[in-house]
Protein backbone atom coordinates (compact mmCIF):
# COMPACT_ATOMS: atom_id res chain seq x y z
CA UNK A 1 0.00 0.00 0.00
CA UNK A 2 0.97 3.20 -0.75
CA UNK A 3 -0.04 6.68 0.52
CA UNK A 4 0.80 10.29 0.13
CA UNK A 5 -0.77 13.66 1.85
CA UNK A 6 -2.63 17.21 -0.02
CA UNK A 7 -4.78 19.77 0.08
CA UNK A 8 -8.46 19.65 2.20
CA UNK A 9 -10.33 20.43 -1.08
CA UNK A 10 -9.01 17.27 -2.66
CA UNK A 11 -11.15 13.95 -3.15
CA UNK A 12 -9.07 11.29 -2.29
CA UNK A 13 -8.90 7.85 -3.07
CA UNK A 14 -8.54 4.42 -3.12
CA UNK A 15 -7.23 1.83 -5.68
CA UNK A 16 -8.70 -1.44 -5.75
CA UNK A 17 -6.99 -3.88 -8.03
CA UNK A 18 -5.19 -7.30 -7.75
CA UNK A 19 -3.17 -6.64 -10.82
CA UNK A 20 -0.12 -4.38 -9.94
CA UNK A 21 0.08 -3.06 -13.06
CA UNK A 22 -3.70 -2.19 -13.81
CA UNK A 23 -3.97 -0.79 -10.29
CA UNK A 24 -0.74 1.73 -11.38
CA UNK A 25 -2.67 2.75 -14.89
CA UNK A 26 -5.85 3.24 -12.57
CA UNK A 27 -3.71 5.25 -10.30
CA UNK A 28 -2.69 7.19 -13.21
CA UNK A 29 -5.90 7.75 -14.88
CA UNK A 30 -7.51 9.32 -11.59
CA UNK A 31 -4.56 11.46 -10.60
CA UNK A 32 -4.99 13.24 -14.03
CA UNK A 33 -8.74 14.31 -13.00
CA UNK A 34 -8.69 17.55 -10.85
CA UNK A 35 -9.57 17.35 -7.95
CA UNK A 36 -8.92 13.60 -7.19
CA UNK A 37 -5.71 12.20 -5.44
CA UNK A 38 -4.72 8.98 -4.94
CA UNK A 39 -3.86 8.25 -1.24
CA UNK A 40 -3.38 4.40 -1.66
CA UNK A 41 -3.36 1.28 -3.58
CA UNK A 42 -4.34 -2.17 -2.22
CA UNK A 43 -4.65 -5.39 -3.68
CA UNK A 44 -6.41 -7.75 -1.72
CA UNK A 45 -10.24 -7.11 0.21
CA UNK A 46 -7.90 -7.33 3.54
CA UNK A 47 -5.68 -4.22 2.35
CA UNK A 48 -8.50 -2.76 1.20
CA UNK A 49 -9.55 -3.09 4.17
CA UNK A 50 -6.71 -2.09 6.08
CA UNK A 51 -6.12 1.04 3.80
CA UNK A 52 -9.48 2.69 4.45
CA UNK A 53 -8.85 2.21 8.34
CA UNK A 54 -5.44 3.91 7.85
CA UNK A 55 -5.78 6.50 5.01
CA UNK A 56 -9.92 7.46 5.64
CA UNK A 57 -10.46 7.76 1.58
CA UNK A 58 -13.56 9.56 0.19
CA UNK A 59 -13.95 7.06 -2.86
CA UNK A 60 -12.82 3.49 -3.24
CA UNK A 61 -12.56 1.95 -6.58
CA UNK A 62 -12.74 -1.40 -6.12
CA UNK A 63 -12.32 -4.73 -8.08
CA UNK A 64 -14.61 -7.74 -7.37
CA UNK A 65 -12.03 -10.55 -8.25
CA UNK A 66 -9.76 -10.09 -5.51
CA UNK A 67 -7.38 -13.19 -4.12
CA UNK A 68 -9.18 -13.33 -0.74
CA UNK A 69 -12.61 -11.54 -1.06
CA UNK A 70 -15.31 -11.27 -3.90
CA UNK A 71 -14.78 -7.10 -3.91
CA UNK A 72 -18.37 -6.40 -2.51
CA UNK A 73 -17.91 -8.36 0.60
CA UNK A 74 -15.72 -5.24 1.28
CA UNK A 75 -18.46 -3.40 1.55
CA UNK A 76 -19.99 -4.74 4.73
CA UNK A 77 -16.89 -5.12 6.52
CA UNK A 78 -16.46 -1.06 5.80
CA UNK A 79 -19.75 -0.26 7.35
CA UNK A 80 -19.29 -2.02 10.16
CA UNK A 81 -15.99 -0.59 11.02
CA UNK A 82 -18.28 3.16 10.62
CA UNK A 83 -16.22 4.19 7.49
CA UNK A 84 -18.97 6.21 5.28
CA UNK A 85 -16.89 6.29 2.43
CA UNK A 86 -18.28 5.98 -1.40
CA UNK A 87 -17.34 2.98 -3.37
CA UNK A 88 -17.06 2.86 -7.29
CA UNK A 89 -17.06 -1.06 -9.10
CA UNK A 90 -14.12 -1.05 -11.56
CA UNK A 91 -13.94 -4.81 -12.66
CA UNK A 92 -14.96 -7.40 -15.71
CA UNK A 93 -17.54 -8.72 -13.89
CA UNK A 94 -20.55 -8.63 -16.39
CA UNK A 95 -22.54 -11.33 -14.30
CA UNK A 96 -26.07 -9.98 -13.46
CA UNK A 97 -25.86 -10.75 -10.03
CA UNK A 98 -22.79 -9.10 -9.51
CA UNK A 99 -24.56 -6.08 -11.02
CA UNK A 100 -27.24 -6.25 -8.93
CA UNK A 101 -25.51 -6.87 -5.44
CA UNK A 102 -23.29 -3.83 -6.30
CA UNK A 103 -26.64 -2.07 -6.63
CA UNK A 104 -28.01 -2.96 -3.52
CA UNK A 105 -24.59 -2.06 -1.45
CA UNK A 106 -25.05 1.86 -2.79
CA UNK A 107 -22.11 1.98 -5.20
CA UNK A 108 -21.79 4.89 -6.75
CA UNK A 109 -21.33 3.71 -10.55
CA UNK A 110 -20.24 0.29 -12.33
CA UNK A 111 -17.54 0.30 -14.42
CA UNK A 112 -16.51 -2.20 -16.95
CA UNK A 113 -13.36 -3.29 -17.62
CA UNK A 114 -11.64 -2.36 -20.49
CA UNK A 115 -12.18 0.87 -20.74
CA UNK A 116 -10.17 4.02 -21.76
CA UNK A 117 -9.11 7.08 -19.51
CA UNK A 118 -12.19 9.25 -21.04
CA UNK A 119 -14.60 6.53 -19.35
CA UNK A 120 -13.50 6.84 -15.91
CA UNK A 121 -12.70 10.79 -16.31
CA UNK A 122 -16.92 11.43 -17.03
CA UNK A 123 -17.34 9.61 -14.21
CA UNK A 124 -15.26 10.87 -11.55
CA UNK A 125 -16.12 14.33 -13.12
CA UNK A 126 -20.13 13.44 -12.16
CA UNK A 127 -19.59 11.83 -9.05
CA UNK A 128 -17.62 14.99 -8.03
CA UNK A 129 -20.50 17.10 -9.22
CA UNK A 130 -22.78 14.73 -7.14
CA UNK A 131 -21.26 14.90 -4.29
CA UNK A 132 -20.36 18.45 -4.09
CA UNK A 133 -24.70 19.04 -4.44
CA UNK A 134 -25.17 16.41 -1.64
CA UNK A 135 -22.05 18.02 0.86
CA UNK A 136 -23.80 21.45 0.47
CA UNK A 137 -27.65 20.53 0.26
CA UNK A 138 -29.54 21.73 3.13
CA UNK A 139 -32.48 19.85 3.57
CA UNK A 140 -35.21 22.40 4.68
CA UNK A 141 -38.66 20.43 2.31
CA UNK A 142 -39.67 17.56 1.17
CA UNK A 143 -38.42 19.30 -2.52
CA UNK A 144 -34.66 19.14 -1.14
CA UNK A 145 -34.57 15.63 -0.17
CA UNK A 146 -36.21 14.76 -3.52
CA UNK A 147 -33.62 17.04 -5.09
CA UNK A 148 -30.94 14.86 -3.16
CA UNK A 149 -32.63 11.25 -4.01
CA UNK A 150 -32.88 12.16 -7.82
CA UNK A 151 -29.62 13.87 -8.26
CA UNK A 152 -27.28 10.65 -9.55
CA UNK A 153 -30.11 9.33 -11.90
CA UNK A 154 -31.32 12.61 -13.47
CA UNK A 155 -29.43 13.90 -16.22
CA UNK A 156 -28.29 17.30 -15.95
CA UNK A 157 -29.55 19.97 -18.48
CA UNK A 158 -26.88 20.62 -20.55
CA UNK A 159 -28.25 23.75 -21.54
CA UNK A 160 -29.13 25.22 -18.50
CA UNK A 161 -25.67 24.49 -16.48
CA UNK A 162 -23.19 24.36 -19.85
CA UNK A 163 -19.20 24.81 -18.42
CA UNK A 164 -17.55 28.05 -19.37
CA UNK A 165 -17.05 28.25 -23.25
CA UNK A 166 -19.61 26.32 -24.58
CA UNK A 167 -22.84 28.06 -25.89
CA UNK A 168 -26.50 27.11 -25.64
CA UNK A 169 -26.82 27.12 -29.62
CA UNK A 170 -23.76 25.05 -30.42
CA UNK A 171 -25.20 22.76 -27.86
CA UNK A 172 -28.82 22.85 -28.84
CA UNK A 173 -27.12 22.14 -32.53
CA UNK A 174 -25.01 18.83 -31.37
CA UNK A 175 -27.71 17.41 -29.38
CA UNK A 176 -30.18 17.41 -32.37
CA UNK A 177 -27.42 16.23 -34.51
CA UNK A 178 -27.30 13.37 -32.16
CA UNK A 179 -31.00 13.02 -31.69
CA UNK A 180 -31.64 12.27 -35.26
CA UNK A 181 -28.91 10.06 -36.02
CA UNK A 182 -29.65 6.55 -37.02
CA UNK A 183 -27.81 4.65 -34.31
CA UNK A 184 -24.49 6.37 -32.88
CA UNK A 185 -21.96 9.01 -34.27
CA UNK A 186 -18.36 9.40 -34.00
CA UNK A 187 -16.86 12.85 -33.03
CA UNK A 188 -15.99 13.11 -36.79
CA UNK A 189 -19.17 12.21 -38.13
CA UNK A 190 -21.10 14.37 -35.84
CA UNK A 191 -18.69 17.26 -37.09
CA UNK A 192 -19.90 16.69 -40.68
CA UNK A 193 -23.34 16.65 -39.72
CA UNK A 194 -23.48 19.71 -37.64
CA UNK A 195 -20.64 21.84 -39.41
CA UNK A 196 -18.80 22.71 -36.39
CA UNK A 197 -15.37 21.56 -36.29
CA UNK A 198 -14.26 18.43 -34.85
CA UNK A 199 -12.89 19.31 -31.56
CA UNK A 200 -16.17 21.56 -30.89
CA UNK A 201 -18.36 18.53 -31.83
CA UNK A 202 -16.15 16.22 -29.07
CA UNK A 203 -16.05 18.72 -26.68
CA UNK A 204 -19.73 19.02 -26.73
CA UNK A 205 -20.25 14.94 -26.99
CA UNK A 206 -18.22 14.19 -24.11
CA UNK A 207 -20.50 16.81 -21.78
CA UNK A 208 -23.79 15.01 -22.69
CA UNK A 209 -21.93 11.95 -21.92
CA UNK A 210 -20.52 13.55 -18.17
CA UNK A 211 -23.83 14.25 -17.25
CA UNK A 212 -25.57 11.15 -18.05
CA UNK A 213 -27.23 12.38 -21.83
CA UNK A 214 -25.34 10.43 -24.04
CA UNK A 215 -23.82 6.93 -24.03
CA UNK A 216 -20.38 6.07 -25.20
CA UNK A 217 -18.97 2.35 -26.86
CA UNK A 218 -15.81 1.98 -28.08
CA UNK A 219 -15.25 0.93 -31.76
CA UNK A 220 -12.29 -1.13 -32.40
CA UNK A 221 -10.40 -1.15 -35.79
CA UNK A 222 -7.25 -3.16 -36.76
CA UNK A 223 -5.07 -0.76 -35.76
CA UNK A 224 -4.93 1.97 -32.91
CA UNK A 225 -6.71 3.03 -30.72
CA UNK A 226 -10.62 2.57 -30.84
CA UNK A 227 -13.32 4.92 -31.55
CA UNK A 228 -15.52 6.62 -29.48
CA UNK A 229 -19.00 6.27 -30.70
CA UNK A 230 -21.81 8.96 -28.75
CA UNK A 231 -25.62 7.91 -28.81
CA UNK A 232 -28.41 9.98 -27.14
CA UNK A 233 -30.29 8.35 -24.38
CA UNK A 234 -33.53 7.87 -25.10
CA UNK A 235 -36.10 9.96 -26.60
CA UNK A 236 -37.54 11.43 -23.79
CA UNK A 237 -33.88 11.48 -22.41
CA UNK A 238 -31.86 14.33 -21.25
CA UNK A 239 -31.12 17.89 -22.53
CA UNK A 240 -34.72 19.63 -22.37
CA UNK A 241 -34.26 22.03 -25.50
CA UNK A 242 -36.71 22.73 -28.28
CA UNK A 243 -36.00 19.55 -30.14
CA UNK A 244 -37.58 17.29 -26.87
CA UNK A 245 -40.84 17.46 -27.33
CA UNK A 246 -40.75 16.76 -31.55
CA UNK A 247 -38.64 13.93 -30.63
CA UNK A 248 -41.54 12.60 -28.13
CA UNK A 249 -43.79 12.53 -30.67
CA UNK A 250 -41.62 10.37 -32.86
């Protein structure tokens, strides 16, 4: 295990991963997302274990197939010991059970391995955004705790709470662009379809997909490194622009 000290406004966290050398590429991938730092690594459930005792992380991402422990009998043992932490799945475990029992122990998302550093980037970016809203909600209605309950599965309006730079046309433009595709788009071939340029169109793609809009699979060619391939989700879905209601009606 490893550990290293920061800044109070940091999230910090803990790797998960029997695999020395996935757990370092994890390690790497998170410490390029502001504001997340990596205080440890562990690579068994008992280190895991261990770790959070010791180091008090905010997030854990955690494998399942761990030597010792299945990953979410982690879980348990952490809330017994009192530690309130959150706990993100990173694993290959596509079995439905597995799914489901990381559902019922409150993780915060399920991700699958392989994936690329943009995957796990949108998420940390939204869990960050999550918990920021539940850290400073103060609950004073019935409306706030809704607020709080809904807040990880509601998509965000893109429109109304765009990041600094973007503009409510150019994203009003990409989401009908990806509304009316048949089947998904490519950051390329949503640049052709919209006319903005290619970075723009990305840019834009990779918001909807931060805050739940869009979903992203990977393409994989003979050579280098795969395509990312948007698609709106659903219909009735997401951004809340002009184009929502015509695409209900569809």
């Amino acid at each position: 295990m490893t550990a290293s000290t920061g800044t109070t406004d940091t999230i910090d966290v803990l790797v998960v991963d029997d695999d020395f050398m996935v757990a370092r590429v994890h390690r790497a991938f998170v410490e390029r997302v502001a504001p997340f730092r990596v205080v440890g690594v562990a690579h068994t459930g008992e280190q895991a274990a261990l770790a959070v005792d010791e180091l008090g992380p905010d997030l854990v991402l955690l494998d399942l197939y761990l030597p010792d422990l299945f990953g979410l009998d982690v879980i348990p043992r952490l809330r017994t010991a009192g530690h309130d932490c959150d706990v993100m799945v990173i694993s290959a475990a596509r079995e439905a059970h597995a799914v489901r029992g990381a559902a019922r122990h409150g993780v915060v998302d399920y991700l699958l391995k392989p994936f690329d550093f943009e995957d796990l980037r949108v998420r940390l970016e939204r869990y960050a955004v999550q918990r920021g809203r539940l850290l400073a909600t103060v609950v004073r209605s019935q409306a706030d705790v809704d607020r709080v309950l809904a807040g990880a599965a509601a998509p965000a309006s893109a429109v109304g709470a765009l990041p600094k730079g973007m503009s409510v046309e150019t994203a009003e433009l990409i989401e009908r662009t990806l509304r009316e595709a048949d089947g998904s788009l490519s950051a390329a071939e949503c640049a052709t379809l919209s006319g903005v340029s290619r970075v723009s169109a990305r840019r834009y793609l990779e918001h909807f997909h931060t805050i739940g809009s869009a979903d992203v699979s990977l393409r994989y060619g003979a050579t280098g490194r795969p395509e990312r391939r948007y698609r709106f989700r659903g219909r009735s879905e997401g951004l809340r622009t002009g184009e929502a209601a015509r695409a209900q009606r569809r």
